[in-house]
C-alpha atoms as a PDB file:
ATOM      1  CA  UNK A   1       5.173  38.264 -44.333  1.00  0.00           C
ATOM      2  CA  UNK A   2       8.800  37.943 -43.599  1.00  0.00           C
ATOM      3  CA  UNK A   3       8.160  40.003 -39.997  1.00  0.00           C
ATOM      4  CA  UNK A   4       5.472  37.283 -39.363  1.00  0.00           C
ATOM      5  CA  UNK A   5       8.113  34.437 -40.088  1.00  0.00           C
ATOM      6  CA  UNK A   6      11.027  36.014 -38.191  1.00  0.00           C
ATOM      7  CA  UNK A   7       8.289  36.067 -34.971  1.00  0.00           C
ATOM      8  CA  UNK A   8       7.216  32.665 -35.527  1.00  0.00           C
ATOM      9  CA  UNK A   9      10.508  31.578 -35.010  1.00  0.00           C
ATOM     10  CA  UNK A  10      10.690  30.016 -38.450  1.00  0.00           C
ATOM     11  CA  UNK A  11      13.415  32.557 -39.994  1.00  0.00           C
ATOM     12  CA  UNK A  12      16.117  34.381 -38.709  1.00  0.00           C
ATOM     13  CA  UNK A  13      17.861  37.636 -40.534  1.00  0.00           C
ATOM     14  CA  UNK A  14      21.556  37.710 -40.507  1.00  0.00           C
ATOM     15  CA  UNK A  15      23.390  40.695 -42.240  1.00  0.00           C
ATOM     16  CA  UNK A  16      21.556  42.718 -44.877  1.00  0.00           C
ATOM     17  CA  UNK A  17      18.549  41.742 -46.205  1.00  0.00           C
ATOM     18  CA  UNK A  18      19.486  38.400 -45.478  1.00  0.00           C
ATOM     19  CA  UNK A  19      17.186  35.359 -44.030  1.00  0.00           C
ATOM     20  CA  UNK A  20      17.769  31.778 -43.301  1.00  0.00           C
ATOM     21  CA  UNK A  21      15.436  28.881 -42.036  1.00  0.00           C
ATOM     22  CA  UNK A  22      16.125  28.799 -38.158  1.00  0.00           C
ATOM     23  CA  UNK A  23      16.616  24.665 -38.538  1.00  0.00           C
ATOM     24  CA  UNK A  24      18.466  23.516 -40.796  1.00  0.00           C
ATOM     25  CA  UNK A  25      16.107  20.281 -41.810  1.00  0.00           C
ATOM     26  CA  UNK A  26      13.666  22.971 -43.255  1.00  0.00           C
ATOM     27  CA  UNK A  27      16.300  24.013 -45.668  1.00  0.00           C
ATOM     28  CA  UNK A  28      17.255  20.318 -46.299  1.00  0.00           C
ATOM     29  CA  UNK A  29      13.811  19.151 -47.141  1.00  0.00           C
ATOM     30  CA  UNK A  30      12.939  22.212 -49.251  1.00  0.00           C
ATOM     31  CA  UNK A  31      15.878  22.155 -51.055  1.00  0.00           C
ATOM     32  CA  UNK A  32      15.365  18.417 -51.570  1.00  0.00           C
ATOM     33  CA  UNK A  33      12.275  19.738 -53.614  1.00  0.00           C
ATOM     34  CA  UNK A  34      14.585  20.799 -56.353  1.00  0.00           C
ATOM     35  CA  UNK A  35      15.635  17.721 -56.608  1.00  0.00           C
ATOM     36  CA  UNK A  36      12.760  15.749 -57.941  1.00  0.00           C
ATOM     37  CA  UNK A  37      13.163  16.722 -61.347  1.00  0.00           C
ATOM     38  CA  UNK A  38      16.817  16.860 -61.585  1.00  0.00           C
ATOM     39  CA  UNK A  39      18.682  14.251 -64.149  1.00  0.00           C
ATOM     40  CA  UNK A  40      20.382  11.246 -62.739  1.00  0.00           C
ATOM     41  CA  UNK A  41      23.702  12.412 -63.573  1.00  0.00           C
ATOM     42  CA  UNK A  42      23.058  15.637 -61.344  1.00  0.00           C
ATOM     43  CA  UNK A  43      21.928  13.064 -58.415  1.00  0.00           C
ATOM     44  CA  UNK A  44      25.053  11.755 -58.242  1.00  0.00           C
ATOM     45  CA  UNK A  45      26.890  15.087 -57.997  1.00  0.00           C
ATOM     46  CA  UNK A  46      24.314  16.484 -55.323  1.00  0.00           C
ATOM     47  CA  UNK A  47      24.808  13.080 -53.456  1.00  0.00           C
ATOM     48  CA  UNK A  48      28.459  13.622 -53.416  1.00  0.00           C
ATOM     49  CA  UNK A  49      28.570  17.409 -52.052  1.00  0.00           C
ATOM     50  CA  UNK A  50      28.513  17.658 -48.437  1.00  0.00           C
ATOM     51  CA  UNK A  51      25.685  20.530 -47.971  1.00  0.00           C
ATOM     52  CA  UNK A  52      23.607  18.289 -49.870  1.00  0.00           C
ATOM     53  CA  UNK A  53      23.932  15.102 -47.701  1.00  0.00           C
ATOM     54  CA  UNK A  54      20.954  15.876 -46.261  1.00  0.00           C
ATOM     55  CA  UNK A  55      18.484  16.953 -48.699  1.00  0.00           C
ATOM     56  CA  UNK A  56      19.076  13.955 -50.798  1.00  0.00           C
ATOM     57  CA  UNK A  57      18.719  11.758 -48.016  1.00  0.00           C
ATOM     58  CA  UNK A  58      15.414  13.453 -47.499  1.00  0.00           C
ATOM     59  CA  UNK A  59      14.076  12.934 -51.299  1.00  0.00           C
ATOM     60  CA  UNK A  60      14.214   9.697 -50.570  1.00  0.00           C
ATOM     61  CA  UNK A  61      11.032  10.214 -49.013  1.00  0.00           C
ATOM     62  CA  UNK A  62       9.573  10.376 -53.034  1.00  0.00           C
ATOM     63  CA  UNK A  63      11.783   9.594 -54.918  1.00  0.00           C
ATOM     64  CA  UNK A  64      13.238   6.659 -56.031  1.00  0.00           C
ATOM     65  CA  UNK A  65      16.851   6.484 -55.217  1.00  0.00           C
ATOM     66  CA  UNK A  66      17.550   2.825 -56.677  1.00  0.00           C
ATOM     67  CA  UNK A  67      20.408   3.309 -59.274  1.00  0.00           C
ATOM     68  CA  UNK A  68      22.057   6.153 -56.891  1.00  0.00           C
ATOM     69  CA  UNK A  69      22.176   3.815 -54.046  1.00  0.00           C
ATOM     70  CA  UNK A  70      23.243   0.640 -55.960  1.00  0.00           C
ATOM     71  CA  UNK A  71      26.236   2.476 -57.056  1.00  0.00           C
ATOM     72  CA  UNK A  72      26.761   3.208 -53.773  1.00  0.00           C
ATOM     73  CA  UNK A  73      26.609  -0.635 -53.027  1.00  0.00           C
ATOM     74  CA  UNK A  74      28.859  -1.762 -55.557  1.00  0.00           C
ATOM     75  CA  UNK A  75      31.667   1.197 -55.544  1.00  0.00           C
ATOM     76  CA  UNK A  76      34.879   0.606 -54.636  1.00  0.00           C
ATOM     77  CA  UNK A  77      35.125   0.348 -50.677  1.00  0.00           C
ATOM     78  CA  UNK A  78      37.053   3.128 -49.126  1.00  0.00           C
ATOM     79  CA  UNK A  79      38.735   2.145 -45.219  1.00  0.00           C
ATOM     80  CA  UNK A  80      35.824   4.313 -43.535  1.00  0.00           C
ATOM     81  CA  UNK A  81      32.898   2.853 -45.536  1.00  0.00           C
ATOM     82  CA  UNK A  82      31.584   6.443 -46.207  1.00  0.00           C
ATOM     83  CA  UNK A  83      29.213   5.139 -49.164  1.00  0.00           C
ATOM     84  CA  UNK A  84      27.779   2.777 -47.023  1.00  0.00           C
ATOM     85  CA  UNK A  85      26.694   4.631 -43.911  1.00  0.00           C
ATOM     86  CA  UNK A  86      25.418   7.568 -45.744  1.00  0.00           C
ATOM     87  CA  UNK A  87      22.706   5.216 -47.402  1.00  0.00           C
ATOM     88  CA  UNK A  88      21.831   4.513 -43.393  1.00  0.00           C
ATOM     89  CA  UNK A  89      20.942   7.885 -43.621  1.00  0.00           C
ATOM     90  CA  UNK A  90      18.965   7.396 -46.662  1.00  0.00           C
ATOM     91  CA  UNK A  91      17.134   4.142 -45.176  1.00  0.00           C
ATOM     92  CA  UNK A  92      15.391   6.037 -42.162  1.00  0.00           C
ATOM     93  CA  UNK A  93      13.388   8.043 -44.503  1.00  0.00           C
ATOM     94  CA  UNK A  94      12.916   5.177 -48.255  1.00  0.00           C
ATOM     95  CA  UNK A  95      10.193   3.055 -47.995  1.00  0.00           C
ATOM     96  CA  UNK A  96      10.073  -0.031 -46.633  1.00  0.00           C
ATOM     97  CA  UNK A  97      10.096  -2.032 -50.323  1.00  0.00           C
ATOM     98  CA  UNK A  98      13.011  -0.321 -51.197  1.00  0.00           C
ATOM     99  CA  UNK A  99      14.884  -2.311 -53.196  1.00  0.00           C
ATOM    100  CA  UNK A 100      18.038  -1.534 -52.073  1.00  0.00           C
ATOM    101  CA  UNK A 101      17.012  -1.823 -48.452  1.00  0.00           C
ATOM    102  CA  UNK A 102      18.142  -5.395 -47.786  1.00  0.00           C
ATOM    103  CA  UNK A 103      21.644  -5.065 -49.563  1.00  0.00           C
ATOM    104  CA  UNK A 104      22.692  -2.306 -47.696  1.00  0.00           C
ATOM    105  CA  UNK A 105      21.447  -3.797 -44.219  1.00  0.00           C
ATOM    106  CA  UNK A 106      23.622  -6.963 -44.972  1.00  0.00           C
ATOM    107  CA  UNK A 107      26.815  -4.877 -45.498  1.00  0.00           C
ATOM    108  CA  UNK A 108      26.115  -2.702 -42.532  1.00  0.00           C
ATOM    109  CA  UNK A 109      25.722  -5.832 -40.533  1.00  0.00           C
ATOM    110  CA  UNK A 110      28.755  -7.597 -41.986  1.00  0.00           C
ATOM    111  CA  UNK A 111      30.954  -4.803 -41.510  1.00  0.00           C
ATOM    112  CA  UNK A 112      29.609  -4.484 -37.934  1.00  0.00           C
ATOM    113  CA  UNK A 113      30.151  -8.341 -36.594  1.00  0.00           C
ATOM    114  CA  UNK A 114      33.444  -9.290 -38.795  1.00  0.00           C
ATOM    115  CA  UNK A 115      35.505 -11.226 -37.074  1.00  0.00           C
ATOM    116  CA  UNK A 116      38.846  -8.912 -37.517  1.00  0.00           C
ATOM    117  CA  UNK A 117      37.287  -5.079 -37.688  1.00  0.00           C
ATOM    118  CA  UNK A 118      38.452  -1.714 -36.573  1.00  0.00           C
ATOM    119  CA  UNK A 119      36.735  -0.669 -33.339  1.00  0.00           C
ATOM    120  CA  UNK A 120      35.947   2.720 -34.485  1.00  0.00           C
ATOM    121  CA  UNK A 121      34.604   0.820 -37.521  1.00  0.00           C
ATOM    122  CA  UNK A 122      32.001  -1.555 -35.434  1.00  0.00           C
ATOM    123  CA  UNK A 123      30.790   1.109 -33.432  1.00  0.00           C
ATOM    124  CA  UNK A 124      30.455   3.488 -36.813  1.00  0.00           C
ATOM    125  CA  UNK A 125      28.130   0.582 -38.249  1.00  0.00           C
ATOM    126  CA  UNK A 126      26.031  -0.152 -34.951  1.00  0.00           C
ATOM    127  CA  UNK A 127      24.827   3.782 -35.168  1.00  0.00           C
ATOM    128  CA  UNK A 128      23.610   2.982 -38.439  1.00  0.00           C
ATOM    129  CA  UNK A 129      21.744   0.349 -38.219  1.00  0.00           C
ATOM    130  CA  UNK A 130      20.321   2.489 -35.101  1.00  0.00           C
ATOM    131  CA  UNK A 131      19.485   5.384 -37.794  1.00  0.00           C
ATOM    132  CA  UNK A 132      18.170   3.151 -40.360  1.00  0.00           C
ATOM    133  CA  UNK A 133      15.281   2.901 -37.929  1.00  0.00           C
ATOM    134  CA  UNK A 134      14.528  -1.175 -40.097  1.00  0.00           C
ATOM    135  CA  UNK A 135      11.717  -3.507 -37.904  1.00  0.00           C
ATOM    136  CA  UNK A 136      14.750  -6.021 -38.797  1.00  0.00           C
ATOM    137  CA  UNK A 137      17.631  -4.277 -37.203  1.00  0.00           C
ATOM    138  CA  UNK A 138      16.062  -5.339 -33.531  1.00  0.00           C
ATOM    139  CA  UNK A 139      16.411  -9.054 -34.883  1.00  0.00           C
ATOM    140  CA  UNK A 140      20.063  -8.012 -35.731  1.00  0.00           C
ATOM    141  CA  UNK A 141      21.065  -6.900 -32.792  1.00  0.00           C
ATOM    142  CA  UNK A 142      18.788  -9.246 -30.114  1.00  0.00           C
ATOM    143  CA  UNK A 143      21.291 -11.985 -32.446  1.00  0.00           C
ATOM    144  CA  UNK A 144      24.601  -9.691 -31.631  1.00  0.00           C
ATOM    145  CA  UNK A 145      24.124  -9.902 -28.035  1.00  0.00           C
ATOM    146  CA  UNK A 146      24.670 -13.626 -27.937  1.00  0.00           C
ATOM    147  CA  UNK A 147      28.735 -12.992 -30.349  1.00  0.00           C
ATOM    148  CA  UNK A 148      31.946 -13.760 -28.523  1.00  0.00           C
ATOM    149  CA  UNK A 149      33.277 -10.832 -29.349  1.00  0.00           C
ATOM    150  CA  UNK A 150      32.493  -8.209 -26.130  1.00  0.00           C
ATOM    151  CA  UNK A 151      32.885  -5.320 -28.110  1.00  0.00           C
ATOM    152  CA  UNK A 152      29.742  -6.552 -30.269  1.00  0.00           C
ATOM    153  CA  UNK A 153      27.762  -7.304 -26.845  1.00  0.00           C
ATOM    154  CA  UNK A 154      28.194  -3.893 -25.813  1.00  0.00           C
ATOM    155  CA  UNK A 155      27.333  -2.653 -28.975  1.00  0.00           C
ATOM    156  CA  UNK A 156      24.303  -4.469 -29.362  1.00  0.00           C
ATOM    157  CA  UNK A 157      22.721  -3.772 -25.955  1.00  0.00           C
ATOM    158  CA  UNK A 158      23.385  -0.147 -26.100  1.00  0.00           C
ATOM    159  CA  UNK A 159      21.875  -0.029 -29.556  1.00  0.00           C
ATOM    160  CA  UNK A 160      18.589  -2.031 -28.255  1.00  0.00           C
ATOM    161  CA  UNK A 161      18.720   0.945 -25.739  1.00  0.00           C
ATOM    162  CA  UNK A 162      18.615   3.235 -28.512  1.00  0.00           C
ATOM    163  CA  UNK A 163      16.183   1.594 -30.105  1.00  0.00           C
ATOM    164  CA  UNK A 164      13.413   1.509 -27.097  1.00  0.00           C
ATOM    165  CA  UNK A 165      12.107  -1.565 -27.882  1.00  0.00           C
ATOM    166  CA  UNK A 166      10.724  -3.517 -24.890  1.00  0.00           C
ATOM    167  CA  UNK A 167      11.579  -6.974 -26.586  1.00  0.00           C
ATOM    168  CA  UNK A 168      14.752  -6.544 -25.697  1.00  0.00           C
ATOM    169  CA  UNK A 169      14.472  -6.422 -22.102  1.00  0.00           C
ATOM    170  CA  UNK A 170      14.921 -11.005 -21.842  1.00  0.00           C
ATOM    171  CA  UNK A 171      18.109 -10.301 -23.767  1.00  0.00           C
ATOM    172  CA  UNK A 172      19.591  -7.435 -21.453  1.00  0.00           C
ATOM    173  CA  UNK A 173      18.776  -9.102 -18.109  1.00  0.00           C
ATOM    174  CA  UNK A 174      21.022 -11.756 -19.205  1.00  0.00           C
ATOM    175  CA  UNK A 175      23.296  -9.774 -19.885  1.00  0.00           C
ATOM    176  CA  UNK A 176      23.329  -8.022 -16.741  1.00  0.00           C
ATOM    177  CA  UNK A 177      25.911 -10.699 -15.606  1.00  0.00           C
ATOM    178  CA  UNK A 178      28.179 -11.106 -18.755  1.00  0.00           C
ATOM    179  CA  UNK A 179      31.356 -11.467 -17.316  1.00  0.00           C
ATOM    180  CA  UNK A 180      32.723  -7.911 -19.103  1.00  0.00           C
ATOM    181  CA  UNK A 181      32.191  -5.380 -17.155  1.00  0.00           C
ATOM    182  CA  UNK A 182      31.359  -3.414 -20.365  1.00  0.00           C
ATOM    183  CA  UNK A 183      28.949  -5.376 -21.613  1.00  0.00           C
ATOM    184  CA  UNK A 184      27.010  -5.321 -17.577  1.00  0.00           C
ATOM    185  CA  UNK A 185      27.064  -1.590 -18.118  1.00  0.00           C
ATOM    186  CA  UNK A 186      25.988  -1.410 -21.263  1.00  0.00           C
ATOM    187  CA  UNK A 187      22.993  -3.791 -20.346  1.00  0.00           C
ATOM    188  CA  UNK A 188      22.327  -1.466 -17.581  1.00  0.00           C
ATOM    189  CA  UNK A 189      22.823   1.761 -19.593  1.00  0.00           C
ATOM    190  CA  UNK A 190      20.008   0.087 -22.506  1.00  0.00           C
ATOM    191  CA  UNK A 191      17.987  -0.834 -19.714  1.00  0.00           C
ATOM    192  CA  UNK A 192      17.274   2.536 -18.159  1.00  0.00           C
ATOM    193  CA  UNK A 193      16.870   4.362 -22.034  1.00  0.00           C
ATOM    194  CA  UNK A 194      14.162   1.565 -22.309  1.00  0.00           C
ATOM    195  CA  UNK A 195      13.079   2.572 -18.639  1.00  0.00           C
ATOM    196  CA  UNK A 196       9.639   0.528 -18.736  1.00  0.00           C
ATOM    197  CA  UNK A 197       8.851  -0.547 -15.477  1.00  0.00           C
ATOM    198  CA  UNK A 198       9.887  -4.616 -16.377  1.00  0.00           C
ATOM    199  CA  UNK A 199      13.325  -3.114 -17.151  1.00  0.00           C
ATOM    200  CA  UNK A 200      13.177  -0.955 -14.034  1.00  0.00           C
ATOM    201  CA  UNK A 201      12.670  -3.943 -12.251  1.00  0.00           C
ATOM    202  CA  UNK A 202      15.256  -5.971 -13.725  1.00  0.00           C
ATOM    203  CA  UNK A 203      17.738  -2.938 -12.837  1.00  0.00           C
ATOM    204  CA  UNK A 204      16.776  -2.955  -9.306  1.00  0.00           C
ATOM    205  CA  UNK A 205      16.935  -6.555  -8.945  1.00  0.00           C
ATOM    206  CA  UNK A 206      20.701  -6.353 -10.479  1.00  0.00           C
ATOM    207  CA  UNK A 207      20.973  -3.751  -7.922  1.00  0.00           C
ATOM    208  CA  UNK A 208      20.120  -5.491  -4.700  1.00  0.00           C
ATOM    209  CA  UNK A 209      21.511  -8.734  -5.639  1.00  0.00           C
ATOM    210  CA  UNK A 210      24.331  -8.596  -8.125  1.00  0.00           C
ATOM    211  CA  UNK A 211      27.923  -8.947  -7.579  1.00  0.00           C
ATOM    212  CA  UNK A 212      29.471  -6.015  -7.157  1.00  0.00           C
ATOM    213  CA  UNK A 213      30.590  -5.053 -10.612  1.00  0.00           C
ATOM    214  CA  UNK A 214      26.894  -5.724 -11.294  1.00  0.00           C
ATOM    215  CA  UNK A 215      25.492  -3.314  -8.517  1.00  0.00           C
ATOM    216  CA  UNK A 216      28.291  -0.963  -9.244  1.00  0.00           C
ATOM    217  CA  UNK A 217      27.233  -0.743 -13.606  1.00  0.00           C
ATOM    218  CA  UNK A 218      23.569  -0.363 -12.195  1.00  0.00           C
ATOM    219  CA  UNK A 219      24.238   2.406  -9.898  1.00  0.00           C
ATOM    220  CA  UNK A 220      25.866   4.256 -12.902  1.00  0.00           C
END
């Protein structure tokens, strides 16, 4: 049985008489087994160990992780807002009535658009609002595009990249001409992860008839 696994590709042995899933979500999820009848108190403690980031993210698939995550919501905010983008992590795989869902979306978005915020700080909350994988986090962003601040432009249209969704494509081929030359990129970076053939178009309209900055962020 073991032999058959280790062909499959499923195990691998290291050392003596030793095995170990091949990818490490197998061992997440299974381990996030253990967890379903595990007291509250124990959640917490799991939730807090690093090995075990990602099997309790992945019980959120059954169970329901409502008082773990509000304390995550209301503790004490540390400078790198750990709390908060590990529950990202817990969003892309609770269910959509989760009733944590919308709390945690607001702070993500809050902390990614304030006015006075580190940069390593907006970009840290613009990935998770990408690995929430919310239907509302396209509406968040297609709003993002349109801030002052460049920083959140550029942001926003490489997350809409990220995210695939054709809807975006009105919002990035105005943006093709922002006057950053960050922000142009980044429209022209989202555009070709989209890569339908309306964005392809809009890139190789940029291309031929763009300023230069323009034709230069579409060639790369």
């Amino acid at each position: 049985w073991l032999l058959s696994l280790i062909g499959s590709g499923l195990l691998s042995a290291y050392g003596r008489d030793r095995f170990r899933f091949r990818h490490s979500l197998i061992t997440a999820y299974l381990a996030s087994l253990s967890l379903e009848d595990e007291p509250m108190e124990k959640l917490y403690e799991r939730a807090s160990q690093p090995r075990w980031k990602q099997a309790v993210a992945l019980s959120a698939l059954y169970l329901p992780l409502d008082r773990l995550a509000q304390a995550r919501l209301n503790a004490p905010v540390d400078v790198l807002h750990a709390s908060l983008f590990d529950l990202a992590h817990w969003l892309k795989y609770a269910p959509q009535n989760a009733a944590w869902r919308g709390a945690a979306l607001r702070q993500l978005t809050t902390i990614y658009i304030a006015p006075n915020q580190y940069p390593l700080m907006r970009k840290r909350a613009a990935a998770a609002l990408i690995e929430a994988r919310d239907p509302s986090v396209l509406f968040i962003l297609r709003k993002a595009v349109r801030n002052a601040n460049p920083l959140i432009r550029s942001l926003a249209c490489l997350a809409l990249g990220a995210l695939g969704s054709a809807d975006a494509i009105a919002d990035l081929r105005v943006l093709i001409n922002d006057s950053e030359s960050a922000v142009s990129l980044s429209a022209g970076m989202a555009l070709g992860a989209i890569a339908t053939q309306d964005a392809l178009e809009v890139m190789a309209i940029a291309f031929t008839e763009g300023s230069e900055p323009v034709r230069k962020a579409m060639a790369e």
